[in-house]
N, C-alpha and C. Protein backbone atom coordinates (compact mmCIF):
# COMPACT_ATOMS: atom_id res chain seq x y z
N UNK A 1 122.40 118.23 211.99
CA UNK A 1 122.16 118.27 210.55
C UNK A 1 121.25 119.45 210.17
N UNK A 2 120.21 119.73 210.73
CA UNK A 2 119.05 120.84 210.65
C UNK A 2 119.85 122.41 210.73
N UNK A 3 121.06 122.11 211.68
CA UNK A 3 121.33 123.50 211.95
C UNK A 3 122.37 124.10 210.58
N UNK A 4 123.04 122.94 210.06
CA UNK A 4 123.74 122.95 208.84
C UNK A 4 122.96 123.52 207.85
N UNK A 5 121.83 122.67 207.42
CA UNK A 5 120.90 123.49 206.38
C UNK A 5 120.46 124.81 206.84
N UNK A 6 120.07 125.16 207.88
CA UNK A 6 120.28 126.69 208.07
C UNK A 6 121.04 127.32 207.78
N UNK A 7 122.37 127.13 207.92
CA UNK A 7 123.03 127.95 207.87
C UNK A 7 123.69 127.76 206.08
N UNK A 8 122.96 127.03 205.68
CA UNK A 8 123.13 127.13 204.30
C UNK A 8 122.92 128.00 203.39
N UNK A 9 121.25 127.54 204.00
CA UNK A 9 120.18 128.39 203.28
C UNK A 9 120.33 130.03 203.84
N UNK A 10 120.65 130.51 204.96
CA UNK A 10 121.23 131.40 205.57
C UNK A 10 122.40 132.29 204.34
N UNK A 11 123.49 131.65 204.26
CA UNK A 11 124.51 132.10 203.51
C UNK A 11 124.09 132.25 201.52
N UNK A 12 123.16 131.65 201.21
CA UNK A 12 122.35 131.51 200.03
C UNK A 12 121.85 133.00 200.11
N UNK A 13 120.84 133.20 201.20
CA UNK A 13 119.88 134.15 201.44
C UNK A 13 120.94 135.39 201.35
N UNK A 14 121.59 135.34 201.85
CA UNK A 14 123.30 136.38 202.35
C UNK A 14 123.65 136.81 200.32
N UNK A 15 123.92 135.61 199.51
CA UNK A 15 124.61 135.80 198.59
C UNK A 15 123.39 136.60 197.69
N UNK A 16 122.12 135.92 197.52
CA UNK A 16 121.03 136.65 196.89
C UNK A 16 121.30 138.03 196.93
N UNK A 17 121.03 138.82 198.12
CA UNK A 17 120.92 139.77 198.68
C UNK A 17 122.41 140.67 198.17
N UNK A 18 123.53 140.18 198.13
CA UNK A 18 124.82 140.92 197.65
C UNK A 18 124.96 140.78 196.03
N UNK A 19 123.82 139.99 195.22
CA UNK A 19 124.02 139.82 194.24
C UNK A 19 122.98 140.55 193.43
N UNK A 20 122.10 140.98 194.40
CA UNK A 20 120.89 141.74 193.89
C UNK A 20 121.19 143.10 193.88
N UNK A 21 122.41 143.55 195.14
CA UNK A 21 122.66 145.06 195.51
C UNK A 21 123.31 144.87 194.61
N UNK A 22 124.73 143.95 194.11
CA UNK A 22 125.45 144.54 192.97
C UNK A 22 124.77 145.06 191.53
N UNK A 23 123.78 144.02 191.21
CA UNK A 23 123.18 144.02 190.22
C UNK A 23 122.49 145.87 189.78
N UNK A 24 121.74 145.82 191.34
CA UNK A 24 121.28 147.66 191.34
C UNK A 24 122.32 148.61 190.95
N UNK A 25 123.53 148.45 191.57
CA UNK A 25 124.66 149.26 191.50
C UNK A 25 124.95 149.27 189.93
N UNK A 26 124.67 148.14 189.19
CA UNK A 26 125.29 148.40 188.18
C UNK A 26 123.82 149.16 186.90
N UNK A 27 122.89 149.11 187.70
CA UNK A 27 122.20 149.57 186.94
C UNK A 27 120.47 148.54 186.36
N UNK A 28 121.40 147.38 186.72
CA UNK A 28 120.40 146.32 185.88
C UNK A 28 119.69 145.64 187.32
N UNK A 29 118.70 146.08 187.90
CA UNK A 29 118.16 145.33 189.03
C UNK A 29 117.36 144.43 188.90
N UNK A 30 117.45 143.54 189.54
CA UNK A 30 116.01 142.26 188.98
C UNK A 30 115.08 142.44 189.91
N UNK A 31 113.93 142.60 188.86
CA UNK A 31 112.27 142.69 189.29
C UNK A 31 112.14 141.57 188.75
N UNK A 32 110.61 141.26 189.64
CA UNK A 32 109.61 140.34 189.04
C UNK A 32 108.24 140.79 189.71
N UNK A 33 107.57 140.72 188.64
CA UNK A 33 106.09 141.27 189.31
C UNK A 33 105.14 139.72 189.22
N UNK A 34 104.44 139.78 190.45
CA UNK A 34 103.86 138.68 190.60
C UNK A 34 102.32 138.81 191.24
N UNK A 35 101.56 139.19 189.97
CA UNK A 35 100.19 140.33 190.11
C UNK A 35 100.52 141.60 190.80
N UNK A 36 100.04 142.07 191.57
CA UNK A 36 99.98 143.21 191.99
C UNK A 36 101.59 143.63 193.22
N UNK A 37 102.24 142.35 193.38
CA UNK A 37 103.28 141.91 194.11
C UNK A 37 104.34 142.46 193.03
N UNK A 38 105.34 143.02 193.41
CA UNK A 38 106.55 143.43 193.17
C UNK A 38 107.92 143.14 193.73
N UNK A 39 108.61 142.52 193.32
CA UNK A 39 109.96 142.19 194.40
C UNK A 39 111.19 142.90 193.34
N UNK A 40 111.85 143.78 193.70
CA UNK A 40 112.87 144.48 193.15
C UNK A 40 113.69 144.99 193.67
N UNK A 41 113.79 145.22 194.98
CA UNK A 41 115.10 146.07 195.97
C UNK A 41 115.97 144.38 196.28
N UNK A 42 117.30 144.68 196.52
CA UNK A 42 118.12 143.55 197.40
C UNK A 42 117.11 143.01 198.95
N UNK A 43 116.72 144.09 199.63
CA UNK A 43 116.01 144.08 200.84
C UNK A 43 115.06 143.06 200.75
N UNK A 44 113.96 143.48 199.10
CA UNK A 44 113.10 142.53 199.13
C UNK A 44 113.10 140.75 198.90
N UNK A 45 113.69 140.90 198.08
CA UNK A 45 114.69 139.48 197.49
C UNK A 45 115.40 138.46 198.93
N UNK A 46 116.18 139.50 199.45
CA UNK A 46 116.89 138.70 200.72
C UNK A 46 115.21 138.30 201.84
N UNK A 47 114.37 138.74 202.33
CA UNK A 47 113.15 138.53 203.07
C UNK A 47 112.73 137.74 202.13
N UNK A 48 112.19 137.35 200.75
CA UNK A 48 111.46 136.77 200.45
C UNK A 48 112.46 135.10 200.63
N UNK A 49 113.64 134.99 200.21
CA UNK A 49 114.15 134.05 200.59
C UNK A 49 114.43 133.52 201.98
N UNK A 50 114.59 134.58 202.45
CA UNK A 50 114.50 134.06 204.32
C UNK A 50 113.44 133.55 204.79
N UNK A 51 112.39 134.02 204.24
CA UNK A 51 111.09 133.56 204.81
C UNK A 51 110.25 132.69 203.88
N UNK A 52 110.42 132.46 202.52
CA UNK A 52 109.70 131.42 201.96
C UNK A 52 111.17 131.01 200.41
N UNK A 53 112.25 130.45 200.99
CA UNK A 53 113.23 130.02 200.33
C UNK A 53 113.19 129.55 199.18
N UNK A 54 112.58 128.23 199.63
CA UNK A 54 112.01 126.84 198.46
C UNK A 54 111.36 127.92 197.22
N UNK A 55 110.41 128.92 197.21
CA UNK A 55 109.54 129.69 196.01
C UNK A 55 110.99 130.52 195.55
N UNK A 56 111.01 131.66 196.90
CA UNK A 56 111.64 133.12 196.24
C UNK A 56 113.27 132.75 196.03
N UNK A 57 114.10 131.44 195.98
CA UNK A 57 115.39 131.31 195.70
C UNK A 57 115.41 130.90 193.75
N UNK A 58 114.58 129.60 193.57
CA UNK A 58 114.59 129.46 192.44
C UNK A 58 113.67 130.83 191.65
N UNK A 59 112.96 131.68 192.05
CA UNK A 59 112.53 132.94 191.03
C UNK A 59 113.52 133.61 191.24
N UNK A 60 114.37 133.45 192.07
CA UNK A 60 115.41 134.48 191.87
C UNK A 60 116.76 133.92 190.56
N UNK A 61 116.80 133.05 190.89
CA UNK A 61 117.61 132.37 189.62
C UNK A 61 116.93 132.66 188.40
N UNK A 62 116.14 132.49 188.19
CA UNK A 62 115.10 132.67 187.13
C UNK A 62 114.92 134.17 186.61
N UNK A 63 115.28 134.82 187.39
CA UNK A 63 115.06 136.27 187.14
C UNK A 63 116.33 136.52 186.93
N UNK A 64 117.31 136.21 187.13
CA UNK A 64 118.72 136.20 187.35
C UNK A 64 119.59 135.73 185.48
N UNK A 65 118.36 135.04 184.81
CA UNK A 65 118.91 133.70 183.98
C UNK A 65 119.64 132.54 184.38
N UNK A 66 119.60 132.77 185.70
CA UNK A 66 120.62 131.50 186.21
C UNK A 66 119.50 130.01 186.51
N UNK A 67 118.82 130.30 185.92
CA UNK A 67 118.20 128.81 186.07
C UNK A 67 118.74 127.55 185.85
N UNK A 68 118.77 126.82 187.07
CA UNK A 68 119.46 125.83 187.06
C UNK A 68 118.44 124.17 186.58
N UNK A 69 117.21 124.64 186.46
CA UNK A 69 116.13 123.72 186.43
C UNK A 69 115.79 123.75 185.32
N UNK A 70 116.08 124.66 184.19
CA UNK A 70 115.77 124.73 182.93
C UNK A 70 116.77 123.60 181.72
N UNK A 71 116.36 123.06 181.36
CA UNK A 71 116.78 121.90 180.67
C UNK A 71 117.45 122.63 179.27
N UNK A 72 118.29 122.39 178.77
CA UNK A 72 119.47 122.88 177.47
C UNK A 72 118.80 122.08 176.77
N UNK A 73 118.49 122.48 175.21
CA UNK A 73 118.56 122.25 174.73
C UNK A 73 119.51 122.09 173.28
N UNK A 74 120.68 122.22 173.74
CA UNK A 74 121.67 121.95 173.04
C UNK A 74 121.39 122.36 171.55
């Protein structure tokens, strides 16, 4: 079961990372500055999710507009 969620979160980390390079390519890259912290290349985005998921996946949605935790208000 453990190795499944790896390789979840693995293929997540994978899609971030191809969704961040497209994003550059097209011009519109997602930053977020977080004090003196900067995350803006695909490179950085894919490491911050590999290594602390649970934080840098949902700021990436969030930076993305894809927030999935944000409640509609219709």
């Amino acid at each position: 079961m453990s190795i499944l969620v790896l390789l979840v979160v693995l293929a997540i980390d994978v899609w971030v990372y191809a969704d961040a390079k497209e994003r550059l390519r097209r011009g519109n890259p997602v930053a977020v500055s977080l004090g003196s912290f900067r995350l803006e290349t695909p490179e950085a985005w894919f490491l911050g999710c590999l290594i602390m998921w649970v934080v840098f996946f949902p700021l990436y949605l969030t930076a993305t507009g894809r927030n999935p935790f944000a409640h509609s208000r219709g």
